[in-house]
PDB file of N, CA and C in Angstrom:
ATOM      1  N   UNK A   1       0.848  -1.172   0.000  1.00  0.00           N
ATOM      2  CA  UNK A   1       0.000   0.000   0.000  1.00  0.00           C
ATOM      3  C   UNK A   1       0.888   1.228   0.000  1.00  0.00           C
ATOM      4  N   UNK A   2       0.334   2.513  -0.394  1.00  0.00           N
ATOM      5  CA  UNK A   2       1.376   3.618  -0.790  1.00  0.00           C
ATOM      6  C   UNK A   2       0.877   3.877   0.585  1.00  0.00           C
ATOM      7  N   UNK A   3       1.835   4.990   0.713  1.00  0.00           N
ATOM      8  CA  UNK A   3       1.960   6.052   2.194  1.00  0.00           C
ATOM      9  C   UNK A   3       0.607   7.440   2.098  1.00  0.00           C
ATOM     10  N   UNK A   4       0.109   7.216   0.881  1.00  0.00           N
ATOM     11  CA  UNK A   4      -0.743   8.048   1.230  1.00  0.00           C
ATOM     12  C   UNK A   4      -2.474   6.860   1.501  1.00  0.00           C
ATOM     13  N   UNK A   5      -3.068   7.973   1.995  1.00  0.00           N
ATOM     14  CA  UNK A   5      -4.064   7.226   2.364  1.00  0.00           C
ATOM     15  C   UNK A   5      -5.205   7.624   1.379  1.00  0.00           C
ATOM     16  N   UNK A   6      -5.620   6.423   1.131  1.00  0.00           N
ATOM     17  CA  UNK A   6      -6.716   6.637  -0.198  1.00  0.00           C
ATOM     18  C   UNK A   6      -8.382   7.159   0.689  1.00  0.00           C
ATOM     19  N   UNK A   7      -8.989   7.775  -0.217  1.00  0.00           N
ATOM     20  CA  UNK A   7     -10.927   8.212   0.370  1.00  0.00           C
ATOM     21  C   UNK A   7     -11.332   6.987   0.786  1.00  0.00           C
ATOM     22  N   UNK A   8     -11.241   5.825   0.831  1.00  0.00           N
ATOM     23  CA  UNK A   8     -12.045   5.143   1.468  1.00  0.00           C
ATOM     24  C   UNK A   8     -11.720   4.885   2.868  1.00  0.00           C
ATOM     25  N   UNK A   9     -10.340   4.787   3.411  1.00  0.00           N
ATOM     26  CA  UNK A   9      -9.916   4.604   4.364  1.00  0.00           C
ATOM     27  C   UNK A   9      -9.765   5.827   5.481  1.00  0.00           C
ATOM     28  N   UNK A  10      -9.773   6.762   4.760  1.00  0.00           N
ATOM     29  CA  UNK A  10      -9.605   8.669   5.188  1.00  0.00           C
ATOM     30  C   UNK A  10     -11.185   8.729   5.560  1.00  0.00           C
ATOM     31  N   UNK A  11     -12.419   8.180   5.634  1.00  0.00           N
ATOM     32  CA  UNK A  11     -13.162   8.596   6.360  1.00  0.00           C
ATOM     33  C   UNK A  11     -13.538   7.940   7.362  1.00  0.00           C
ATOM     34  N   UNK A  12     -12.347   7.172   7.717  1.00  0.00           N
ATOM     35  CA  UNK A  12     -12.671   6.636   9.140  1.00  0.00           C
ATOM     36  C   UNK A  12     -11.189   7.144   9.888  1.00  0.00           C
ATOM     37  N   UNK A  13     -10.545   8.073   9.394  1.00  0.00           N
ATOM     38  CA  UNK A  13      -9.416   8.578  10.115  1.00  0.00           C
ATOM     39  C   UNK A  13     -10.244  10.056  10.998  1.00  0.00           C
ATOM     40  N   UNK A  14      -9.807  10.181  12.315  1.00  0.00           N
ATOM     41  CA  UNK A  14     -10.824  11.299  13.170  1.00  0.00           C
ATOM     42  C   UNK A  14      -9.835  12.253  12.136  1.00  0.00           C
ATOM     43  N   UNK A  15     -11.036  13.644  12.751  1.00  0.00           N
ATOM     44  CA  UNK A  15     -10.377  14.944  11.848  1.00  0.00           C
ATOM     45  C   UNK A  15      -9.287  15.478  12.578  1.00  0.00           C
ATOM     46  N   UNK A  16      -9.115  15.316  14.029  1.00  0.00           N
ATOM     47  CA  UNK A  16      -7.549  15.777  14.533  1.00  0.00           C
ATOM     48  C   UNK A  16      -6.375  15.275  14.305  1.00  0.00           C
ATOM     49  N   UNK A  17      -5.949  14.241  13.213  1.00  0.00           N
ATOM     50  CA  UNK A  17      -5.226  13.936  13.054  1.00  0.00           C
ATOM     51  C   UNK A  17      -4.816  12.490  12.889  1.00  0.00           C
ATOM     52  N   UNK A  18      -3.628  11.886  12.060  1.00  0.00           N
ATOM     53  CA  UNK A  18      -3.748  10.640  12.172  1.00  0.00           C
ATOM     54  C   UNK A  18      -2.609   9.704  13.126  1.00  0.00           C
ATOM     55  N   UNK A  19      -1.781  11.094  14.110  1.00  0.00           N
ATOM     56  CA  UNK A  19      -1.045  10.116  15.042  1.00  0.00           C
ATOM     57  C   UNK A  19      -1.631  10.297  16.900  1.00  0.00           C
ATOM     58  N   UNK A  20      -2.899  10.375  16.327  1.00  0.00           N
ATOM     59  CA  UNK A  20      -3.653  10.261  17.561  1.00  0.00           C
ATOM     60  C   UNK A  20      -4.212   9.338  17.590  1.00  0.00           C
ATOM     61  N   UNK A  21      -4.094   8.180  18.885  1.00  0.00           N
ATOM     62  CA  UNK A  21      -3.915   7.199  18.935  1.00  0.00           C
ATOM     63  C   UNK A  21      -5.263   7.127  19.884  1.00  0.00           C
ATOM     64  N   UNK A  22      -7.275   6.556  19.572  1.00  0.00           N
ATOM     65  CA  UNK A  22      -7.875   6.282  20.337  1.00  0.00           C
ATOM     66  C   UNK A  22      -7.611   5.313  21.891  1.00  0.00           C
ATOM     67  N   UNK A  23      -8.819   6.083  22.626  1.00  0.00           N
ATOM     68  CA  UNK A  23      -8.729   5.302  23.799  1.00  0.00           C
ATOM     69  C   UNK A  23      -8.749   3.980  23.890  1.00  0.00           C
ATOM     70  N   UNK A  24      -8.284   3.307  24.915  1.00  0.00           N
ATOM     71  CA  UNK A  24      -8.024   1.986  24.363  1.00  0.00           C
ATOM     72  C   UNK A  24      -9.542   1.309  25.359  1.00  0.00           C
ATOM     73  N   UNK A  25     -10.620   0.599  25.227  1.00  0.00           N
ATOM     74  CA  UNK A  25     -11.443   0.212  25.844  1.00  0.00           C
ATOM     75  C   UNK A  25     -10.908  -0.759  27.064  1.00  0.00           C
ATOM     76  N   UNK A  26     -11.955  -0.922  28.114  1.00  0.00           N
ATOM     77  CA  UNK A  26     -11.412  -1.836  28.916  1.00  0.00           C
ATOM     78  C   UNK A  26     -12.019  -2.706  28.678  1.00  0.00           C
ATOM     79  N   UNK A  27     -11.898  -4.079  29.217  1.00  0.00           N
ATOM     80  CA  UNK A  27     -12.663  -5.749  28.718  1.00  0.00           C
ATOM     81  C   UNK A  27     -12.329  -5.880  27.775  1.00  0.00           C
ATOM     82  N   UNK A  28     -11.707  -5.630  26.546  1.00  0.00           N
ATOM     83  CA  UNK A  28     -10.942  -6.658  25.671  1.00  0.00           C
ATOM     84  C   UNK A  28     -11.582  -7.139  24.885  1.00  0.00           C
ATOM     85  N   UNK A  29     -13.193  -6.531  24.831  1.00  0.00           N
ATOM     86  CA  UNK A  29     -14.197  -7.348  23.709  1.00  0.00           C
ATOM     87  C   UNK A  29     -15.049  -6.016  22.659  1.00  0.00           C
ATOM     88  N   UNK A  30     -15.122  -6.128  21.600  1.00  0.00           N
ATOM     89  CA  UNK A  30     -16.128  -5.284  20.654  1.00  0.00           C
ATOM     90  C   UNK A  30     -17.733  -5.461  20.686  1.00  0.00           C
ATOM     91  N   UNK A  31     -18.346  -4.535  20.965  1.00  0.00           N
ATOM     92  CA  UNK A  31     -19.639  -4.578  21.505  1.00  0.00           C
ATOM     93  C   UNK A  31     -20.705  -5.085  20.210  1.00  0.00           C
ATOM     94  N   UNK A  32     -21.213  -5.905  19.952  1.00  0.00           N
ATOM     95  CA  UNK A  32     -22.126  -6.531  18.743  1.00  0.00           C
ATOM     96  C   UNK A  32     -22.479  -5.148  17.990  1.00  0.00           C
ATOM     97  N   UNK A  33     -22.586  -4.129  18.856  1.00  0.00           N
ATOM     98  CA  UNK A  33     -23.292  -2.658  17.793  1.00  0.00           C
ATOM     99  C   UNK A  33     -21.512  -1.960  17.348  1.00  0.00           C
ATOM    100  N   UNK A  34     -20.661  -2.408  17.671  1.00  0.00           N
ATOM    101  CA  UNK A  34     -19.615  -2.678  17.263  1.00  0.00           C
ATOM    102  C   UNK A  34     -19.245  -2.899  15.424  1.00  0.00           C
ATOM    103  N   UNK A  35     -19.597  -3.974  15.473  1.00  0.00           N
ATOM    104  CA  UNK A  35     -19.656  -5.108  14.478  1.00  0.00           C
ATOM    105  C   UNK A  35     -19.815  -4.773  13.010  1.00  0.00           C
ATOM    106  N   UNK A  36     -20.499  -3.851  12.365  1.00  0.00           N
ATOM    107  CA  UNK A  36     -20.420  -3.036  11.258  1.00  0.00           C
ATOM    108  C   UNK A  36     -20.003  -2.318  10.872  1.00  0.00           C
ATOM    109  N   UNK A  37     -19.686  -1.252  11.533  1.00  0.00           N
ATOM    110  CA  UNK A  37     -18.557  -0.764  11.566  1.00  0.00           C
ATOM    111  C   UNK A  37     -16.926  -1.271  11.166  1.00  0.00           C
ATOM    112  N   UNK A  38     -16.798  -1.992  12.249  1.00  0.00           N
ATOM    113  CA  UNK A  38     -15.665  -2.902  11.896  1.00  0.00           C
ATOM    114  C   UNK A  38     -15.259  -3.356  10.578  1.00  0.00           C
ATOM    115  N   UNK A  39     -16.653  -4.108  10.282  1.00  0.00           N
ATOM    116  CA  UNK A  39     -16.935  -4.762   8.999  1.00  0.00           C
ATOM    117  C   UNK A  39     -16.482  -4.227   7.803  1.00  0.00           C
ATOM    118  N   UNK A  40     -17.123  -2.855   7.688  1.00  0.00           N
ATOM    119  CA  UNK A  40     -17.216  -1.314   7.003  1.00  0.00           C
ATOM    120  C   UNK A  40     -15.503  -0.727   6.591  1.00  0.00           C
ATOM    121  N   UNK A  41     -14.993  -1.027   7.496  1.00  0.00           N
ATOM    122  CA  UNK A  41     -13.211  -0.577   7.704  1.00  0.00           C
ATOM    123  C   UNK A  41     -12.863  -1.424   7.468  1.00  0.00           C
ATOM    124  N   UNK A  42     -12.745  -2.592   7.369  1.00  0.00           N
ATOM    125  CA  UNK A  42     -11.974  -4.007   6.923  1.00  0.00           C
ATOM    126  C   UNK A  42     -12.177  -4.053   5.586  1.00  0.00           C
ATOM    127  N   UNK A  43     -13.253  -4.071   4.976  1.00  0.00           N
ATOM    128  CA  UNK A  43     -14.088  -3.851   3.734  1.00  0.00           C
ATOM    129  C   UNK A  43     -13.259  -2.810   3.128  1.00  0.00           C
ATOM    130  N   UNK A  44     -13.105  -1.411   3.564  1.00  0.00           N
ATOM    131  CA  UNK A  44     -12.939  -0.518   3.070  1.00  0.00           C
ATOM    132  C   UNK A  44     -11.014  -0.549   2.759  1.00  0.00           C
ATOM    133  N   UNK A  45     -10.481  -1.537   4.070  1.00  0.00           N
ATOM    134  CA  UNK A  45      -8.852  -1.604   3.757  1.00  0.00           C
ATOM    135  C   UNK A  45      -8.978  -2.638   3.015  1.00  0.00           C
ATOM    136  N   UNK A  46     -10.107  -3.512   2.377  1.00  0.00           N
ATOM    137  CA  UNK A  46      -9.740  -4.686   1.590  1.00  0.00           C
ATOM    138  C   UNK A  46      -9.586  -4.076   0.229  1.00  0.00           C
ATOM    139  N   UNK A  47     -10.844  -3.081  -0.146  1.00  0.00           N
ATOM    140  CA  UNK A  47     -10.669  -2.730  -1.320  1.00  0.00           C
ATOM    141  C   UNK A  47      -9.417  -1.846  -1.812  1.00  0.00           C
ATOM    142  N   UNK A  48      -8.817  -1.149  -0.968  1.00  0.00           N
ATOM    143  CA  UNK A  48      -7.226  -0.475  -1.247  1.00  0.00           C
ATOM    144  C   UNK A  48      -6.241  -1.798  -1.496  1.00  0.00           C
ATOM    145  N   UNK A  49      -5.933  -2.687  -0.812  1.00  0.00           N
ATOM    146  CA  UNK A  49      -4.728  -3.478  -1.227  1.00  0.00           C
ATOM    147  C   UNK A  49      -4.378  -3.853  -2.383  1.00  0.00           C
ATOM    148  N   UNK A  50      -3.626  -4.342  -2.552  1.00  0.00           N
ATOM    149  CA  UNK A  50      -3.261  -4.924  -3.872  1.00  0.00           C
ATOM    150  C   UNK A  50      -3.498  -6.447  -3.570  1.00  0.00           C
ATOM    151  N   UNK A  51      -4.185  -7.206  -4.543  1.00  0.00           N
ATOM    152  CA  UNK A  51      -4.025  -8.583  -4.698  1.00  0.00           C
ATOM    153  C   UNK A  51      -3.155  -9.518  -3.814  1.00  0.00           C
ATOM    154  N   UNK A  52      -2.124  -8.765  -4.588  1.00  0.00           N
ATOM    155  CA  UNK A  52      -0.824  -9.694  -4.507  1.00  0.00           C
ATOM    156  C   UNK A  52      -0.361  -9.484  -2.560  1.00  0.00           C
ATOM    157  N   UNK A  53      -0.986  -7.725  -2.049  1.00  0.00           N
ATOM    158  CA  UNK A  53      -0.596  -8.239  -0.803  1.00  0.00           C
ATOM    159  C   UNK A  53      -0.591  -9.211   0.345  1.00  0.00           C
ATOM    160  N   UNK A  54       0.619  -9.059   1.388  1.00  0.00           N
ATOM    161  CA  UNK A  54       0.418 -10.473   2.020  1.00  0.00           C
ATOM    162  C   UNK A  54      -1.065 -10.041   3.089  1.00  0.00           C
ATOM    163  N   UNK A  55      -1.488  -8.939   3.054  1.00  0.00           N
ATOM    164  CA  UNK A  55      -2.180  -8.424   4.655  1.00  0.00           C
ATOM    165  C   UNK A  55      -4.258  -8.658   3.795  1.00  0.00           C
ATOM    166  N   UNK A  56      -3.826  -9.324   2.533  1.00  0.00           N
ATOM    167  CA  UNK A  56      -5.221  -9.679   1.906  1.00  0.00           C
ATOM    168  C   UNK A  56      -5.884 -10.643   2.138  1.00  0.00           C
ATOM    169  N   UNK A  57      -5.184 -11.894   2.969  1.00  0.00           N
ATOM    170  CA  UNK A  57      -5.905 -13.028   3.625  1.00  0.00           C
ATOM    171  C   UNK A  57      -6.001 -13.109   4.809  1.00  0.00           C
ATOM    172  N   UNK A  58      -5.359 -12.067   6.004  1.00  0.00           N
ATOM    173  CA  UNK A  58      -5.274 -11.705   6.801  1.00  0.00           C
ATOM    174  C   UNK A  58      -6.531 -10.732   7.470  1.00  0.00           C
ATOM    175  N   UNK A  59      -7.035  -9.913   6.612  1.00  0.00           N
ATOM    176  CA  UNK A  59      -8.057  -9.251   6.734  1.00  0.00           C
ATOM    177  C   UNK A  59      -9.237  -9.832   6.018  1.00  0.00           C
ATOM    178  N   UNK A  60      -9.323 -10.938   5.040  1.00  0.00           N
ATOM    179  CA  UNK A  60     -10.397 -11.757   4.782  1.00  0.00           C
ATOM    180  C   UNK A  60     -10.638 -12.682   5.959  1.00  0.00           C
ATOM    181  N   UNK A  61      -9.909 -13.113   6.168  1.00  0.00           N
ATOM    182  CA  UNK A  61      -9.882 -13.803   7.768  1.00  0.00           C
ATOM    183  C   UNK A  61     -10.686 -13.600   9.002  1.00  0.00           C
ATOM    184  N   UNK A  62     -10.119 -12.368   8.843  1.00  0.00           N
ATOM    185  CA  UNK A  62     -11.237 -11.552   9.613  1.00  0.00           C
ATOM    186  C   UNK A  62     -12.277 -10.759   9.541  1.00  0.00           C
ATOM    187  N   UNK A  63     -12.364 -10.409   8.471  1.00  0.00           N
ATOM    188  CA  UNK A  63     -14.001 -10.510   7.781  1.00  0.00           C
ATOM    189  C   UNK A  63     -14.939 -11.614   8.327  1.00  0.00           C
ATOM    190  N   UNK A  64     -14.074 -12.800   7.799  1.00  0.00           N
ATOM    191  CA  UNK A  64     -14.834 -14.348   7.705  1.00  0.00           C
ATOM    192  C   UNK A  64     -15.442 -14.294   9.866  1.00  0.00           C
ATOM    193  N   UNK A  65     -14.345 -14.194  10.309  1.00  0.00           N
ATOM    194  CA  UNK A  65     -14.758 -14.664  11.634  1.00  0.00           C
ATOM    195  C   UNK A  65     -15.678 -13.734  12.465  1.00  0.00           C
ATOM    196  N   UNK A  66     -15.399 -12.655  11.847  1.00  0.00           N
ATOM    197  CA  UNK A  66     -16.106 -11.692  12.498  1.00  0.00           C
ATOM    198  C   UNK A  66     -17.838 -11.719  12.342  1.00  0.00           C
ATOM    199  N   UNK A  67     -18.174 -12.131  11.221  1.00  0.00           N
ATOM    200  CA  UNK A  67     -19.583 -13.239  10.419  1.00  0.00           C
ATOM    201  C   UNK A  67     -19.947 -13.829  10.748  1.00  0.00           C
ATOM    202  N   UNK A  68     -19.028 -15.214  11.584  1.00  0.00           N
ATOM    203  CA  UNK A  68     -19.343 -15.518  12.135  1.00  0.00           C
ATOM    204  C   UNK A  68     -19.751 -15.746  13.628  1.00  0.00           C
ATOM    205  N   UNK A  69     -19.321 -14.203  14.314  1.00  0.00           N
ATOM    206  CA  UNK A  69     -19.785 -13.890  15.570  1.00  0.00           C
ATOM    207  C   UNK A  69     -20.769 -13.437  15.757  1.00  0.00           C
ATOM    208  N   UNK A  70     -21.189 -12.653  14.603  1.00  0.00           N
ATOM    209  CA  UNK A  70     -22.148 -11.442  14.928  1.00  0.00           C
ATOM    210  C   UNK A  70     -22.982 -11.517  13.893  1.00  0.00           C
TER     211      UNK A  70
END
C-alpha cells in the first residue's frame, strides 16, 4: 500500500489527526453494535490493497470470523 491514504480509508481517520492514537477500551471485547462498523473498515482496507498483498488473507480472515460472531 502507498503512504498516502486513499478516500475510502480517510473517512474513518478522526479529523484531529492521524497520530492520535484512540482510547483503548477496557474488557478486551467489541460490543455486537460494534460489528459493522468494523466490517465497514476491513471492507474498506480490503478494497485499497493490492491482490498480490500479504495483509489480503489476513483481513479476509477476519471478515470471515467476524460473520461468524455477529
Amino acid at each position: 500500500m502507498s503512504d498516502t491514504i486513499k478516500p475510502a480509508i480517510a473517512d474513518y481517520v478522526p479529523s484531529h489527526g492521524l497520530h492520535s492514537q484512540p482510547k483503548e477500551a477496557r474488557g478486551g471485547a467489541f460490543a455486537p453494535a460494534d460489528m459493522p462498523l468494523i466490517k465497514d473498515a476491513l471492507y474498506a482496507l480490503l478494497k485499497t490493497l493490492d491482490e498480490g498483498d500479504e495483509r489480503v488473507s489476513s483481513v479476509a480472515n477476519l471478515l470471515h470470523r467476524i460473520g461468524r460472531i455477529s
